[in-house]
Protein backbone atom coordinates (compact mmCIF):
# COMPACT_ATOMS: atom_id res chain seq x y z
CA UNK A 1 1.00 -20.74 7.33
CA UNK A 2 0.65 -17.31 5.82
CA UNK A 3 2.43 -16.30 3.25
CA UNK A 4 3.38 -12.50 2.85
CA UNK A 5 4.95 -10.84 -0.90
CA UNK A 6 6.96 -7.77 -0.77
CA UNK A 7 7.83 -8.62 2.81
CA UNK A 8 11.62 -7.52 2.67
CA UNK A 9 9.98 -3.58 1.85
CA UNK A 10 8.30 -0.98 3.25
CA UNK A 11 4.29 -2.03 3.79
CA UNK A 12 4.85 -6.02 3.66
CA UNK A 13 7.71 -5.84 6.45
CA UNK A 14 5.33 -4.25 8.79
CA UNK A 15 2.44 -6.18 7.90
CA UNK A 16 4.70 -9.45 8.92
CA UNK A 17 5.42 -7.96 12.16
CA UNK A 18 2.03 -7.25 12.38
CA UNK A 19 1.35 -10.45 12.04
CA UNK A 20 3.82 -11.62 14.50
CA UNK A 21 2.28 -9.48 16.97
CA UNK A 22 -0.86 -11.63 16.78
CA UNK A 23 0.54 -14.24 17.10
CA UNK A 24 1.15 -15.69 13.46
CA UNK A 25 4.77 -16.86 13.48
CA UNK A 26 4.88 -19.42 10.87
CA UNK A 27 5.29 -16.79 7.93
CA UNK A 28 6.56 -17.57 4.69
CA UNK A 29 8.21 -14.34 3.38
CA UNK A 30 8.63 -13.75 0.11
CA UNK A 31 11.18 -11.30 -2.01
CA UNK A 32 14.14 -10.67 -3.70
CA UNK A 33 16.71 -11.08 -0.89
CA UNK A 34 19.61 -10.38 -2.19
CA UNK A 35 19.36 -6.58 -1.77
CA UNK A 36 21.18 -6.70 1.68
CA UNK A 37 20.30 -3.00 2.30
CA UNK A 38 16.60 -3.99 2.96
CA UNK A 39 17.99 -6.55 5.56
CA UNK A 40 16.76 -5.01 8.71
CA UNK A 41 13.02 -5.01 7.42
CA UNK A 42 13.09 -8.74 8.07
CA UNK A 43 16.32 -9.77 10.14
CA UNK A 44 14.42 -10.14 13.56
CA UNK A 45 10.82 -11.54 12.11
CA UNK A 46 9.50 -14.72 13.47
CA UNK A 47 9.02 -16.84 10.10
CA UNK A 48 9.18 -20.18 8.65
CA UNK A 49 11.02 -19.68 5.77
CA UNK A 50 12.48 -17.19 3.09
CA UNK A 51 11.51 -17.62 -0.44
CA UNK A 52 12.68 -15.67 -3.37
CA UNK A 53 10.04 -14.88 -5.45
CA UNK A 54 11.32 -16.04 -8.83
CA UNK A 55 10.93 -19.74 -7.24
CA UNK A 56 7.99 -19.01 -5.02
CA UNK A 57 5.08 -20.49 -7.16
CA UNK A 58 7.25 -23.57 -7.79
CA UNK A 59 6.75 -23.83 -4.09
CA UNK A 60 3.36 -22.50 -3.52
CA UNK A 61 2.46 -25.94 -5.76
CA UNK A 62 4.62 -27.76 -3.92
CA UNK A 63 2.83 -26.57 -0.50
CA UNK A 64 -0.01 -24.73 -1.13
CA UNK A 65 -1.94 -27.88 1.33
CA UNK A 66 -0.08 -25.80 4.29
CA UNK A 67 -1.33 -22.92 3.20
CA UNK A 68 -3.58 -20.51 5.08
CA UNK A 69 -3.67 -17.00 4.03
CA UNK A 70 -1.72 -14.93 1.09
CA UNK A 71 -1.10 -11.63 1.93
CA UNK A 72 0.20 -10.07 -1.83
CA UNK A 73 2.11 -6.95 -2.07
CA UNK A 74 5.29 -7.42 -4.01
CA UNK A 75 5.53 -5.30 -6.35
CA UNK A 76 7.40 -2.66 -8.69
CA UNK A 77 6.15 0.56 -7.19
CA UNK A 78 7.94 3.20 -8.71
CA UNK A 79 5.58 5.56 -10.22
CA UNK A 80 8.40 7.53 -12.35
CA UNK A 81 9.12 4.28 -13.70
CA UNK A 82 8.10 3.89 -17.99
CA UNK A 83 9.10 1.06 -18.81
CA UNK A 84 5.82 -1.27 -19.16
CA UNK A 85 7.64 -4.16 -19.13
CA UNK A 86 8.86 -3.88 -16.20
CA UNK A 87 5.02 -3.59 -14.25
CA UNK A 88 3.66 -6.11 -16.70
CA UNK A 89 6.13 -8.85 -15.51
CA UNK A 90 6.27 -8.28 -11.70
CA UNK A 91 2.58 -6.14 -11.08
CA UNK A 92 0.08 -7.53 -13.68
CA UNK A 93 1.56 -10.91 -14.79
CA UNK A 94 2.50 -12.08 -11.22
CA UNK A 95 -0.75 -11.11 -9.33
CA UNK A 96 -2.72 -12.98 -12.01
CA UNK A 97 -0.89 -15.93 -11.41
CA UNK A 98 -0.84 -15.59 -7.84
CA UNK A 99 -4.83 -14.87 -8.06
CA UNK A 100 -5.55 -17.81 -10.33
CA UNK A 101 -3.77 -20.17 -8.24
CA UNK A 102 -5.18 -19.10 -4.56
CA UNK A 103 -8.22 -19.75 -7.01
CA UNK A 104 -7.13 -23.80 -8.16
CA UNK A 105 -6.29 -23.90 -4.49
CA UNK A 106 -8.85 -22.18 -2.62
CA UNK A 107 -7.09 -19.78 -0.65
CA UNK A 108 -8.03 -16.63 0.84
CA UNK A 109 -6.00 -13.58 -0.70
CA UNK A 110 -5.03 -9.76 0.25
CA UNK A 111 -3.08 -8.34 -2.63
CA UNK A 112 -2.05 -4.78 -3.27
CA UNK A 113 -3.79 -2.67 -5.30
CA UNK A 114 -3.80 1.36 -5.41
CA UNK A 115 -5.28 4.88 -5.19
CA UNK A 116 -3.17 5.54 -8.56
CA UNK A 117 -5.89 3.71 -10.30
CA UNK A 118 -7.96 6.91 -9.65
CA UNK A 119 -5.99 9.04 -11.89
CA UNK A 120 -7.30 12.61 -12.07
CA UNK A 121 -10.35 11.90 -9.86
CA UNK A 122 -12.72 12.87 -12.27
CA UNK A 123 -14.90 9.69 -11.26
CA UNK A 124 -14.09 10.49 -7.66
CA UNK A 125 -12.54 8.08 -5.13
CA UNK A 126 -15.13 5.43 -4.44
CA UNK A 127 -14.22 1.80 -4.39
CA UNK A 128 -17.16 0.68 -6.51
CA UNK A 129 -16.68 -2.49 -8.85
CA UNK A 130 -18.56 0.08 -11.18
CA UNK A 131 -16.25 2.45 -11.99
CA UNK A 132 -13.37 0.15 -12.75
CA UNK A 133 -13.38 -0.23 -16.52
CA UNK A 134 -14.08 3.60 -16.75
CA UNK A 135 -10.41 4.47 -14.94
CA UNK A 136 -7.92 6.54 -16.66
CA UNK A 137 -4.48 6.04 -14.19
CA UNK A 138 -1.67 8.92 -15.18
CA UNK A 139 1.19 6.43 -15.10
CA UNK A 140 2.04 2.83 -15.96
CA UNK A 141 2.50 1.96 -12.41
CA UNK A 142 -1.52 3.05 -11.73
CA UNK A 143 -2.06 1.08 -15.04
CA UNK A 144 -0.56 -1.89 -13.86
CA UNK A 145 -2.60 -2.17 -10.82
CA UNK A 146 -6.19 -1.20 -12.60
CA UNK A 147 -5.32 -3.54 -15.47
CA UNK A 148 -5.05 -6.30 -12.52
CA UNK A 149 -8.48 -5.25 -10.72
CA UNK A 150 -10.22 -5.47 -13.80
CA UNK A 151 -9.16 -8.81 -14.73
CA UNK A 152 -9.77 -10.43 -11.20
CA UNK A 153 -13.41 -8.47 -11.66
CA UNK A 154 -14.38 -10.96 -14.62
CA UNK A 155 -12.60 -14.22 -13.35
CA UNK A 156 -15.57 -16.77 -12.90
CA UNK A 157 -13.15 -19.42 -10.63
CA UNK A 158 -12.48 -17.07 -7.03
CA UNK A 159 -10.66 -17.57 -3.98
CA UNK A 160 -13.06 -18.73 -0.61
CA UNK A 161 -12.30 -14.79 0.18
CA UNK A 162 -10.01 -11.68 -1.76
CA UNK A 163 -9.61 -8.28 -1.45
CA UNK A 164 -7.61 -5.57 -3.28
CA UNK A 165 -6.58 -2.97 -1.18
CA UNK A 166 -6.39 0.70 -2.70
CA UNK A 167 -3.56 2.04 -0.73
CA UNK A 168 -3.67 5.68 -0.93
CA UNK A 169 -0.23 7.52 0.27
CA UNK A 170 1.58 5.16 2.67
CA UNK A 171 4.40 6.93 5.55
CA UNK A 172 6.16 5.02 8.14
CA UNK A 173 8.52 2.79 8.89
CA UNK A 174 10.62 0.97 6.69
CA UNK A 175 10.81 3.18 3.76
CA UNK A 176 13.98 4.11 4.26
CA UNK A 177 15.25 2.46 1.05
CA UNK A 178 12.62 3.41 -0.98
CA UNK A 179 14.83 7.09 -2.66
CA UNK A 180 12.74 9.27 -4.34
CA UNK A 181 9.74 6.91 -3.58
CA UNK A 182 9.76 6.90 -0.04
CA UNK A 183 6.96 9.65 1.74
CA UNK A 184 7.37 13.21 2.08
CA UNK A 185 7.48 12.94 5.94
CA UNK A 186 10.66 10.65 5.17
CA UNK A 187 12.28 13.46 3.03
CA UNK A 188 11.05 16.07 5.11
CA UNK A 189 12.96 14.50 8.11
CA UNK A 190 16.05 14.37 6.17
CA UNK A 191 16.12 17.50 4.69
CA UNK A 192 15.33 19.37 7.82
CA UNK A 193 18.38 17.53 9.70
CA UNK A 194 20.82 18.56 6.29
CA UNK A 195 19.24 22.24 5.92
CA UNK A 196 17.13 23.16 8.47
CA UNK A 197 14.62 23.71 5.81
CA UNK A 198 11.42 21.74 3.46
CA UNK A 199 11.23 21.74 -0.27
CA UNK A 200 7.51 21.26 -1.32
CA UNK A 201 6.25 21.92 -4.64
CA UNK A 202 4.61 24.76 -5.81
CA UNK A 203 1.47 24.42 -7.37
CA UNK A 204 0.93 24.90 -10.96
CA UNK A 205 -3.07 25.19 -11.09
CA UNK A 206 -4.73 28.47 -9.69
CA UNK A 207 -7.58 26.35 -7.68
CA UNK A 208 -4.59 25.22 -5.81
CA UNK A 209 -2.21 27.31 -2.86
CA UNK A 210 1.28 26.26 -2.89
CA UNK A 211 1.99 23.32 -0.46
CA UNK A 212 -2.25 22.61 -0.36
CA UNK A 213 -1.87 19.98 -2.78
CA UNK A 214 -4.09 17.17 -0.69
CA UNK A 215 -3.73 13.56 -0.11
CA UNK A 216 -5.26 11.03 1.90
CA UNK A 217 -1.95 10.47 4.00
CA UNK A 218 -2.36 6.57 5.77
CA UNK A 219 -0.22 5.66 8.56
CA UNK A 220 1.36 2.07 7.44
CA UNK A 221 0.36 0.58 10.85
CA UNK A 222 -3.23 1.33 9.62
CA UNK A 223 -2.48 -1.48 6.87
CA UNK A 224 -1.42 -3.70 8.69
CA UNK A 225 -4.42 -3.16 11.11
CA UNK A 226 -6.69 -3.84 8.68
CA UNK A 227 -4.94 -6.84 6.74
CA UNK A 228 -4.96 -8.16 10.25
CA UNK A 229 -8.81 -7.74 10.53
CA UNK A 230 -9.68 -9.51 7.17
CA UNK A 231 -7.46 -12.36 8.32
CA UNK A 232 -8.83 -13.06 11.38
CA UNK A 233 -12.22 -12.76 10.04
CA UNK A 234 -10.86 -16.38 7.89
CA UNK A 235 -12.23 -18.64 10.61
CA UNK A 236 -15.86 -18.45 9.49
CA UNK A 237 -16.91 -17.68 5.70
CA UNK A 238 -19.15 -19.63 3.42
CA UNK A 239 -16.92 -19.87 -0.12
CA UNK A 240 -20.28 -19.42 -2.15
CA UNK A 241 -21.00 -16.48 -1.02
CA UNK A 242 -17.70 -15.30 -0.89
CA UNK A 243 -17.91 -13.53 2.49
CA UNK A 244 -16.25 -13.75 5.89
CA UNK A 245 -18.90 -13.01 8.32
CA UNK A 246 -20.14 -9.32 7.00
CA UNK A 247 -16.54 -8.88 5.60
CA UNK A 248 -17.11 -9.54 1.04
CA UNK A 249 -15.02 -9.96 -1.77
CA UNK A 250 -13.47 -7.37 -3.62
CA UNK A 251 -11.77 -3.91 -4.00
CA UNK A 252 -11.48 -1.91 -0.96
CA UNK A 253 -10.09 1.49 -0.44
CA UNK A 254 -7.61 1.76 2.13
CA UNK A 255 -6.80 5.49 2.95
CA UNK A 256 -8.09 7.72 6.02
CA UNK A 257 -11.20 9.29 4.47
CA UNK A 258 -9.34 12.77 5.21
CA UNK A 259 -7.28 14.59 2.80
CA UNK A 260 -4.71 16.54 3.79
CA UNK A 261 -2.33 19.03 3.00
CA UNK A 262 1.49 18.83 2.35
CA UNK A 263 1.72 21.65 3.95
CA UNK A 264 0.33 20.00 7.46
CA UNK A 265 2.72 16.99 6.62
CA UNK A 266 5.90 19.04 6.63
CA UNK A 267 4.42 21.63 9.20
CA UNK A 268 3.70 18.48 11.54
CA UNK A 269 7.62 17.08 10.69
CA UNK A 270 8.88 20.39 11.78
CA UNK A 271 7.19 20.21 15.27
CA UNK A 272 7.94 16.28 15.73
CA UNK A 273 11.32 17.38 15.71
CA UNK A 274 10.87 20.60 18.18
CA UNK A 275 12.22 23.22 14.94
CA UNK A 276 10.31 26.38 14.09
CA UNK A 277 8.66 25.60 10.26
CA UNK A 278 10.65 27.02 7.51
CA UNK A 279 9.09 25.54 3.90
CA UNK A 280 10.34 26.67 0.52
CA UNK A 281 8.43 25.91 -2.90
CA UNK A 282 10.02 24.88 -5.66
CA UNK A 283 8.40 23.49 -9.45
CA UNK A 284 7.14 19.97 -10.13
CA UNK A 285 9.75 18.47 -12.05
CA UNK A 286 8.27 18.05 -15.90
CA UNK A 287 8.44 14.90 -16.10
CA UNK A 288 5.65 14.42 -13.88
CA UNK A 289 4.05 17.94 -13.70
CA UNK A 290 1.15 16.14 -15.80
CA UNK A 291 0.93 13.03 -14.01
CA UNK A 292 0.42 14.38 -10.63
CA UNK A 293 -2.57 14.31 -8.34
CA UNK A 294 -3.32 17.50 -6.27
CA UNK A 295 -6.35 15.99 -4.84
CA UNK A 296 -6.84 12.47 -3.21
CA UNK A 297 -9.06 11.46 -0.56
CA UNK A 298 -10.63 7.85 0.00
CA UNK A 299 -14.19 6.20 0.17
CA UNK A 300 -14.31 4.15 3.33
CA UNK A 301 -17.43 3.47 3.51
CA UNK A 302 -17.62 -0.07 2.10
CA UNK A 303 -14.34 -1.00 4.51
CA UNK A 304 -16.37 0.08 7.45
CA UNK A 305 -19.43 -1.57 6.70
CA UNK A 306 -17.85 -4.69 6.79
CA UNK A 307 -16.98 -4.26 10.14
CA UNK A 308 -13.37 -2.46 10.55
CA UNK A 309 -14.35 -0.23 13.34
CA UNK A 310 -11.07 1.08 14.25
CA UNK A 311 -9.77 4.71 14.33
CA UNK A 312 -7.18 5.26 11.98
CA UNK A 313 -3.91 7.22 13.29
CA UNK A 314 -4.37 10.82 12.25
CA UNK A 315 -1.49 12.75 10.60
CA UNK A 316 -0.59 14.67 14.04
CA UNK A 317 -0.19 11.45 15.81
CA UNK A 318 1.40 9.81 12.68
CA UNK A 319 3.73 11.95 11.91
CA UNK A 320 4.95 12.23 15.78
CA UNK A 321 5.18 8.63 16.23
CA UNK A 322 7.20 8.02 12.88
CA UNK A 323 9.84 10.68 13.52
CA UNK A 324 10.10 10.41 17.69
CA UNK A 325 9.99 6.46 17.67
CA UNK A 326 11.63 5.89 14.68
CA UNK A 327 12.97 8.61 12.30
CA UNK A 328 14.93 10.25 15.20
């Protein structure tokens, strides 16, 4: 069995189908179900059981023997969010626990980490163990997931195999419940149906045009590629050295390598949806004018030296296959 957090949201619903594509079908999802607007993330996935996560580590000890795989990524993910509290309950406190007992139990683990860890960028975006401690996230949601990665990074006791994924910015489907959280492309969409028009924010630092703010945009079937990968690459690993095959413990970056512009985003929602491009700027709100990245773009290097060989979607075809196939 694998087990998969998070899998009534955005990323861990389409990891599970993912997964179901492949063949895994005995899934144990895991979430807070009772939010019946997220229904249709999970409704028609092939799975074992539901468990809500409050009582899910009374049953991970209960069945941990049937256990296989744990793919992590429930979690609070609102980055507007202040409360600590709130991240160091259900980010730091519950990926510890899940950690430490795929540890006791030796299973293999995926759980989500983040780009947000980055902060600023002043140390740049590479996915070195090295640079962890030195971090300085802008928000308690980036804090949350570095103050997780640097933990795991001194436990002695390890899972056969684990991996934190740095998800840079996530689109696709899924995310429709997500409000102000959900991807640009998704408010793009909306906004162009409603007024026939984009709001982006304007830039407030001269190196910077308006709407050439740059991310590493990653297409959320990308994830789920690569959490595929790493599990099949399970069948063969040697727990002392902590490998499957080439494929090694620890934090991985998980963008596109390619930073691009929210311009290009909304430009490339416009002509998914045959309309000529019409993009007005407007301020960063001030609450978050001095938390925001205007530059993001990911390290893959250590990913694709341990073997992930695939292309990932580029924004053009992302974008086009979101809004035509889904969006629309």
């Amino acid at each position: 069995m694998i087990v998969v957090t998070g899998a009534a949201g955005f990323i861990g619903s389409v990891v599970a189908g993912e997964l179901n594509n492949k063949g895994y079908n005995d899934l144990i999802l895991v979430d807070d179900f009772s939010k019946k607007e997220k229904e249709r993330n999970y409704i028609d996935l092939k799975h074992k059981a539901l468990i809500d996560r409050n009582v899910f580590f009374d049953w991970f000890k209960e069945n941990h023997e049937d256990v296989d795989f744990v793919v992590h990524l429930g979690a609070r993910t609102d980055t507007t969010e202040f409360d600590w509290n709130v991240f160091q309950k259900l980010n730091v406190d519950y990926t510890e626990t899940m950690f430490s007992l795929c540890a006791e139990y030796q299973i293999p683990l995926v759980y989500a980490s983040s780009a947000a860890t980055y902060g600023n960028g002043e140390l740049g975006y590479d996915d070195s163990h090295d640079v962890v401690e030195k971090l300085q996230p802008l928000n308690p949601y980036g804090r949350s997931k570095n103050e997780v990665d640097k933990w795991i990074l001194k436990q002695e006791k390890q899972p056969p195999f684990w991996a934190g994924l740095k998800f840079f910015n996530v689109y696709g489907p899924n995310e429709y419940h997500k409000g102000r959280m959900a991807s640009v492309i998704f408010h793009s969409f909306n906004q162009i149906n409603a007024t026939g028009k984009v709001k982006l924010f304007r830039s407030h630092r001269p190196d910077f045009a308006d709407g050439q703010q740059l991310r590493d945009f990653i297409y959320v079937k990308d994830i789920a590629s690569v959490i595929g990968f790493m599990i099949d690459n399970k069948t063969i690993f040697n727990s002392q050295l902590s490998t499957f095959n080439s494929l090694k413990s620890g934090l991985y970056n998980l963008g596109t390598g390619k930073a691009r512009s929210f311009y290009d985003l909304a430009a490339n929602t416009f002509k998914a949806m045959g309309k000529d491009v019409n993009i007005e700027f407007v301020d960063i709100p001030e609450d978050i004018r001095d938390k925001y990245q205007y530059f993001t773009e990911a390290n893959m290097t250590k990913l694709r030296e341990a073997g992930y060989d695939k292309e990932f979607t580029s924004l053009e075809d992302g974008v086009e296959d979101y809004v035509k196939n889904y969006l629309n």
